[in-house]
Protein backbone atom coordinates (compact mmCIF):
# COMPACT_ATOMS: atom_id res chain seq x y z
CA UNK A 1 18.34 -80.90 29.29
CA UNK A 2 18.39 -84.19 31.08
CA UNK A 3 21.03 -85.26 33.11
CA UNK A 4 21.58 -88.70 33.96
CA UNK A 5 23.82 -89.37 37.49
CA UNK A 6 25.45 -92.47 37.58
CA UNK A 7 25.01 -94.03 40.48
CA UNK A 8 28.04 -94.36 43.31
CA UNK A 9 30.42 -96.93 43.25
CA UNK A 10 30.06 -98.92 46.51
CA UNK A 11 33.46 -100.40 47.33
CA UNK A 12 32.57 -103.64 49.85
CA UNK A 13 33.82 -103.03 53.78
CA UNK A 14 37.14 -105.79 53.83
CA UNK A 15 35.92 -107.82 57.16
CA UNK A 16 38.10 -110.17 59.21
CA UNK A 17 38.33 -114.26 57.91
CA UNK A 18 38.69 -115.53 61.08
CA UNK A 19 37.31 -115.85 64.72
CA UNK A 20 39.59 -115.28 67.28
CA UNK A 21 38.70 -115.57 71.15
CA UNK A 22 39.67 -111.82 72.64
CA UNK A 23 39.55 -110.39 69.45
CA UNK A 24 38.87 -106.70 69.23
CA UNK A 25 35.18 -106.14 67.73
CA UNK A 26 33.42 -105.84 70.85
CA UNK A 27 35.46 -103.27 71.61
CA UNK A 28 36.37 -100.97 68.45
CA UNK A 29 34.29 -98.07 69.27
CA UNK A 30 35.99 -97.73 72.30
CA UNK A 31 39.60 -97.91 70.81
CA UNK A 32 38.25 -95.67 67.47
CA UNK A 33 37.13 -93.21 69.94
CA UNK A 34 40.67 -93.03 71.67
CA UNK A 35 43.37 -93.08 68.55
CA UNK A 36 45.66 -90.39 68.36
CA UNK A 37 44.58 -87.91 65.47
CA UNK A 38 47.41 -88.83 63.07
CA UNK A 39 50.04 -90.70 62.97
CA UNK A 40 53.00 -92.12 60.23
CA UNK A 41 53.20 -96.31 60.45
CA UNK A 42 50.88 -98.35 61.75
CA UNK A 43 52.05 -101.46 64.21
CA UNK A 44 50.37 -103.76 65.23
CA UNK A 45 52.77 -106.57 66.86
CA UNK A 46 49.88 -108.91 68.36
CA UNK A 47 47.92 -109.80 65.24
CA UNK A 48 44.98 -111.63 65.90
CA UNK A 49 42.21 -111.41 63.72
CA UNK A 50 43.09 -107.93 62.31
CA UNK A 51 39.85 -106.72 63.79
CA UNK A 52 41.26 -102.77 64.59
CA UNK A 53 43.85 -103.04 60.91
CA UNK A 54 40.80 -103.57 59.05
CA UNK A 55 38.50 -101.01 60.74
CA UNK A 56 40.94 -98.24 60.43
CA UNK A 57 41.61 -99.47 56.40
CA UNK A 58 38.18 -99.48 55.95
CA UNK A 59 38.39 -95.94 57.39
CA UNK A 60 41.27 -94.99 55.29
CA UNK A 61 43.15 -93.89 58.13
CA UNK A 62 46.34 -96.52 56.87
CA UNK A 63 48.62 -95.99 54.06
CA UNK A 64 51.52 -97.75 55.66
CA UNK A 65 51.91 -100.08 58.12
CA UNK A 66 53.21 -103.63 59.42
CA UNK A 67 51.50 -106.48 61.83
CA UNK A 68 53.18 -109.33 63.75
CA UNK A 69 52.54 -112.39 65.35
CA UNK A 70 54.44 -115.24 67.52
CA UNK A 71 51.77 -117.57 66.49
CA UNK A 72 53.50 -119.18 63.12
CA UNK A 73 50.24 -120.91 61.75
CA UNK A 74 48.59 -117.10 61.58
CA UNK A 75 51.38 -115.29 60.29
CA UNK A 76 51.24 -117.86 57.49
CA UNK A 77 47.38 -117.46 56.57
CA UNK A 78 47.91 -113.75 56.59
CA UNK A 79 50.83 -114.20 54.29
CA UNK A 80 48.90 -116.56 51.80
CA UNK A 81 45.78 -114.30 51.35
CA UNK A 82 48.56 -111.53 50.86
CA UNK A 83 50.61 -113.08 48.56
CA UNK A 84 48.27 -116.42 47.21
CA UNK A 85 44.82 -115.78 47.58
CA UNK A 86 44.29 -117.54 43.76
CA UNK A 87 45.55 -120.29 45.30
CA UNK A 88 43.87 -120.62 49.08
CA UNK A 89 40.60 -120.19 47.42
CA UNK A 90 41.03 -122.96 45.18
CA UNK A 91 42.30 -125.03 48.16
CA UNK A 92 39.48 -124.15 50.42
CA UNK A 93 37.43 -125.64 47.76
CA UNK A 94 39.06 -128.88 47.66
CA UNK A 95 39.51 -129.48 51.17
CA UNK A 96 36.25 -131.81 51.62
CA UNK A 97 36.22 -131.40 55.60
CA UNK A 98 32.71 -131.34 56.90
CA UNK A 99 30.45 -129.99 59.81
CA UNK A 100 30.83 -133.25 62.32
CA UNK A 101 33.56 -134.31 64.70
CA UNK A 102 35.19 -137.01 63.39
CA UNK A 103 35.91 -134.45 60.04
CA UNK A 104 37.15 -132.33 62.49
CA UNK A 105 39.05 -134.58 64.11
CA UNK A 106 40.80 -135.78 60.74
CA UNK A 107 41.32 -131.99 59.99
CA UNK A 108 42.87 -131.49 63.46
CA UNK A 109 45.50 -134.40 63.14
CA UNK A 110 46.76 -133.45 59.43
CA UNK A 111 46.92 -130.00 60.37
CA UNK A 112 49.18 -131.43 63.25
CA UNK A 113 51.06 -133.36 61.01
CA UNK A 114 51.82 -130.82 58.23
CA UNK A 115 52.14 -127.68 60.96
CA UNK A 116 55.36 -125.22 60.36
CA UNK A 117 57.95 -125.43 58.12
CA UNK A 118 58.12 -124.35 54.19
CA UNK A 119 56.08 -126.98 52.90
CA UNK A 120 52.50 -126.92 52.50
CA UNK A 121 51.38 -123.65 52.98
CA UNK A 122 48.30 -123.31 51.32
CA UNK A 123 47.18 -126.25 52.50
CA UNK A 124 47.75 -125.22 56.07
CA UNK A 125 46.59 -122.26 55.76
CA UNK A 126 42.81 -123.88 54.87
CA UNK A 127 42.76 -126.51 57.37
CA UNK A 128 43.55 -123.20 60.02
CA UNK A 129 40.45 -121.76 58.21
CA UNK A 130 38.38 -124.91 58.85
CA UNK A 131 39.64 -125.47 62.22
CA UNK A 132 39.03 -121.95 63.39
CA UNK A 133 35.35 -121.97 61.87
CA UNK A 134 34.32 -125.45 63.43
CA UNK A 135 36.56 -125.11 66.51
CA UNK A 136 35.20 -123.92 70.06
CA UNK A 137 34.67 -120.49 70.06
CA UNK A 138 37.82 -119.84 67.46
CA UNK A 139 40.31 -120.22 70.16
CA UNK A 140 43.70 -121.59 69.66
CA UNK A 141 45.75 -123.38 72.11
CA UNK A 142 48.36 -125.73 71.66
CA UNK A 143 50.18 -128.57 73.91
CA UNK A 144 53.92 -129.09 75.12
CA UNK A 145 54.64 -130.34 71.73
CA UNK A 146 52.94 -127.13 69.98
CA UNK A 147 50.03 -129.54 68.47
CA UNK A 148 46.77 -127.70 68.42
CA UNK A 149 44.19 -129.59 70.20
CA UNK A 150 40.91 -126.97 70.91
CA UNK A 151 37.79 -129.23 70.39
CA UNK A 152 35.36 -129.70 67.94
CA UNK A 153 32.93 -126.54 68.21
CA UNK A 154 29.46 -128.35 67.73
CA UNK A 155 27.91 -125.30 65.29
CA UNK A 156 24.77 -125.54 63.90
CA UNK A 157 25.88 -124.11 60.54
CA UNK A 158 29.37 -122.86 60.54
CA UNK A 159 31.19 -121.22 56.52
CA UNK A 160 34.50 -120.94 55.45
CA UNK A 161 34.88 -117.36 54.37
CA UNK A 162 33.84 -116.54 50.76
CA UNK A 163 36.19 -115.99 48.02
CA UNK A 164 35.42 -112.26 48.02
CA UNK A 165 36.37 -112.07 51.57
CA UNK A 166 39.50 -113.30 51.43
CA UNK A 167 40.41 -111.39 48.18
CA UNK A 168 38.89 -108.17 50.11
CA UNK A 169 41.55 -108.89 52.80
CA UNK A 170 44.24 -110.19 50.42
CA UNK A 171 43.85 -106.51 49.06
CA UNK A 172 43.98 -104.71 52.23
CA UNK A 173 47.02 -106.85 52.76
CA UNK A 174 49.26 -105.75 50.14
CA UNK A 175 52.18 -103.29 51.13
CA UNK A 176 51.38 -104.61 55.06
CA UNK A 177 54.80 -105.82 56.11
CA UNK A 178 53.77 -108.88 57.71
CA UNK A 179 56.36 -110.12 60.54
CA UNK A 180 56.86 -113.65 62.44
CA UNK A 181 58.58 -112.83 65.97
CA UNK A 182 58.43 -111.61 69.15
CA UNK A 183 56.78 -108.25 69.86
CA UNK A 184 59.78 -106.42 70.71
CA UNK A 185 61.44 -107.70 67.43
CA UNK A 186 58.27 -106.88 65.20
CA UNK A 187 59.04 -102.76 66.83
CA UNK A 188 62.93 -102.64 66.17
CA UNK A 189 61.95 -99.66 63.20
CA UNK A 190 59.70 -98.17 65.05
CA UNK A 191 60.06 -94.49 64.61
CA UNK A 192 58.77 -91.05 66.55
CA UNK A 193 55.32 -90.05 65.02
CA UNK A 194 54.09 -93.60 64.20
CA UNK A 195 51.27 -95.44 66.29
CA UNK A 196 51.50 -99.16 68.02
CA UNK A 197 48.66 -101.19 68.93
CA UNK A 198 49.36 -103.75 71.70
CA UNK A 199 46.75 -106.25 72.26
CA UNK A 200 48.31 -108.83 73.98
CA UNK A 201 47.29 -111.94 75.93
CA UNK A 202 45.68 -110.53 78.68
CA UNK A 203 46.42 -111.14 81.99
CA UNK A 204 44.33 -113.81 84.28
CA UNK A 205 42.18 -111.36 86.20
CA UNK A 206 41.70 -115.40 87.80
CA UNK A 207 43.10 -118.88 88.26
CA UNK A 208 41.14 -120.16 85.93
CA UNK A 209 40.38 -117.26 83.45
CA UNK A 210 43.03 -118.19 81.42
CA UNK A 211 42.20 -121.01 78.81
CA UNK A 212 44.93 -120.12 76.20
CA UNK A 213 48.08 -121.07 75.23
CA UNK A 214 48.89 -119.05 72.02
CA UNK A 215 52.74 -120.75 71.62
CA UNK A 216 54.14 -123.65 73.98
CA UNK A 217 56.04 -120.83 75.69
CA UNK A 218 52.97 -119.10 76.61
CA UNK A 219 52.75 -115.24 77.78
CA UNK A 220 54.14 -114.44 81.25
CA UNK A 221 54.09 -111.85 83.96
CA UNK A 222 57.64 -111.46 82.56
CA UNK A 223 56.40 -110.78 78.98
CA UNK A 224 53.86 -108.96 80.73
CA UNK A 225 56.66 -106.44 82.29
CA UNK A 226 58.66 -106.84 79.02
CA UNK A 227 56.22 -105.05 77.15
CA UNK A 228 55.94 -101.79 79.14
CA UNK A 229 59.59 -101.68 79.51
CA UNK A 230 58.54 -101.64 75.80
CA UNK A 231 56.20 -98.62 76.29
CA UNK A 232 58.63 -96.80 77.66
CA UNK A 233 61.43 -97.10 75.20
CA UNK A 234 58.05 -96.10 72.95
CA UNK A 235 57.48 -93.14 74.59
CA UNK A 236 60.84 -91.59 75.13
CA UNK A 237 61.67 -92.08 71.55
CA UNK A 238 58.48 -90.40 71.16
CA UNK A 239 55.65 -92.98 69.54
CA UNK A 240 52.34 -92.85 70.10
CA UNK A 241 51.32 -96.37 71.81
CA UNK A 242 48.32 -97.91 73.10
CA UNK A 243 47.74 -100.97 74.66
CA UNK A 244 44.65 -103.32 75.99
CA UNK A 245 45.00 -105.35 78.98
CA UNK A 246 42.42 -106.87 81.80
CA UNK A 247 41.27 -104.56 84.54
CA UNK A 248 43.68 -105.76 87.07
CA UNK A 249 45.64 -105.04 89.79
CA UNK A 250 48.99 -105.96 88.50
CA UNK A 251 48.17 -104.40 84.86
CA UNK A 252 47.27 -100.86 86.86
CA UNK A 253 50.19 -100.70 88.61
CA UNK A 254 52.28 -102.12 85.94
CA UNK A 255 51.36 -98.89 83.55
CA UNK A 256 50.57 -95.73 86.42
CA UNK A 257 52.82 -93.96 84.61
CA UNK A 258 50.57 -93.51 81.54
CA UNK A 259 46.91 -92.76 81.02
CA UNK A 260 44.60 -95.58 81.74
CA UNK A 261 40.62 -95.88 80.94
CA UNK A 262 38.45 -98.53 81.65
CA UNK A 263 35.87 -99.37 79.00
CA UNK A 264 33.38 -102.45 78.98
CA UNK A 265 33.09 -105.00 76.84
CA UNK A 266 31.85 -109.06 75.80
CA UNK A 267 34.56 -111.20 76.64
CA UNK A 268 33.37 -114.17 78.30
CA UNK A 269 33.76 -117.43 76.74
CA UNK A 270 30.28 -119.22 75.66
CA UNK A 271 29.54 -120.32 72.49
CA UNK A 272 25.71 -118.82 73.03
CA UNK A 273 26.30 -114.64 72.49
CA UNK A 274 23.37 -114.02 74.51
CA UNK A 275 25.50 -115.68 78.07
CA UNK A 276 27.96 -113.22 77.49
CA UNK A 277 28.89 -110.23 79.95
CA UNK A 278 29.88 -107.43 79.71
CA UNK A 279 33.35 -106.80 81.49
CA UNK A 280 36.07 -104.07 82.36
CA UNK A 281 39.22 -103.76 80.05
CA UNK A 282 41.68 -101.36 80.37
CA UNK A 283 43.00 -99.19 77.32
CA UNK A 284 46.61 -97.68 77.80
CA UNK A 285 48.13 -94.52 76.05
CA UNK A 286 50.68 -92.36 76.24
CA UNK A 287 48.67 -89.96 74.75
CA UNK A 288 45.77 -87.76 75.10
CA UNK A 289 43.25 -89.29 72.27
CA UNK A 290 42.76 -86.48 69.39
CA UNK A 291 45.29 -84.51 70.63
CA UNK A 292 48.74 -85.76 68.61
């Protein structure tokens, strides 16, 4: 008898929708390699572009877990492709931006002009789509008034992500408590047994390393120190925690009392991927890795 096998379903890996300048791809097999072996919630206060979320969910190593951000123009994407994707795929398509300056100018100042607030969230959220794909090397920075103002990226051929992507991601996104605030508000329910993810603006390891300002208030030495008095409080309650940082002075004497490993990745800031170097980072546990 003749037995026919159907073939395998092939479920499509979610990938991130954005570009973000010190996002985590470069350097996932370093983190994979060093996650605890289980763990309850996932946190992940620093958001970004959801490069280590969307690893471990394409790993099915998440069932339940909850992401922040300070920056509000991010935590409102996120929150469309959750809870609107219908509806930011349909604005995508209308928003008739192009691949030149001036477009990008145009898209710049009504993204300015419509920024925060409850009103036009779909809307924003495409123009942040736009602007992140033509922009310089995805960064975002913002001035005293909290306007963003990164130039125009000058890509040969830069997309807008595809429909699929976005309802890939709008998938992954559903149950994913999705948080605007400050780090140490975003961990108030943070209980013994889960695992936290802290990538947060790095620290200068130079004067003039530093070309970001995520909010107008910027991340300090003080935030810096705030978040591993944060650690601590993590690890006396009993959470598993691990953070990235520079390899610097002030970030290795900041966290002595934990386990620190350097690891190498691409993180300078060039448009071209072949002028970028590889670099020491620091990754920061309070665990042994595979041994939770």
């Amino acid at each position: 008898m003749k037995v026919t096998v159907k073939p395998a379903i092939s479920i499509p890996k979610i990938k991130p929708i954005i570009k973000w300048a010190g996002g985590k791809r470069q350097l996932l097999p370093h983190i994979i390699m060093n996650l605890p072996e289980k763990w309850n919630t996932y946190f992940e206060p620093f958001a970004g572009g959801l490069a280590l979320i969307i690893a471990l969910r394409n790993m099915n190593k998440i069932s339940k877990a909850a992401i922040g951000d300070t920056n509000p123009e991010l935590v409102n994407l996120y929150t469309e492709v959750r809870d609107n994707p219908d509806g930011l795929v349909n604005t995508i398509k209308s928003v008739h931006f192009i691949n030149e300056r001036e477009s990008y100018i145009s898209a710049r100042r009504r993204f300015n002009e419509i920024r925060g607030g409850e009103d036009n969230k779909t809307e924003r959220a495409a123009i942040f789509l736009y602007l992140n794909r033509h922009c310089f090397n995805g960064l975002w920075r913002v001035n005293s008034r909290g306007e963003f103002n990164v130039p125009f990226g000058r890509y040969s051929n830069p997309s807008l992500p595809e429909p699929t992507e976005i309802m890939g991601l709008s998938r992954m996104l559903q149950g994913v408590d999705i948080r605007y605030c400050d780090f140490e508000t975003s961990l108030s329910d943070v209980r013994p047994g889960d695992f936290v993810y802290m990538d947060p603006p790095y620290e200068p390891v130079t004067r003039t390393s530093s070309f970001t300002s995520y909010t107008v208030k910027g991340f300090t030495p003080v935030d810096q120190r705030r978040l591993r008095d944060v650690c601590r409080k993590l690890d006396n309650m009993g959470t598993m925690f691990m953070v990235s940082n520079s390899f610097s002075p002030s970030i290795m004497e900041l966290y002595s009392e934990f386990i620190i490993k350097k690891v190498e990745a691409n993180r300078s800031i060039n448009r071209d991927g072949s002028k970028r170097i590889g670099i020491t980072e620091l990754l920061i546990t309070n665990y042994i890795p595979g041994k939770m």
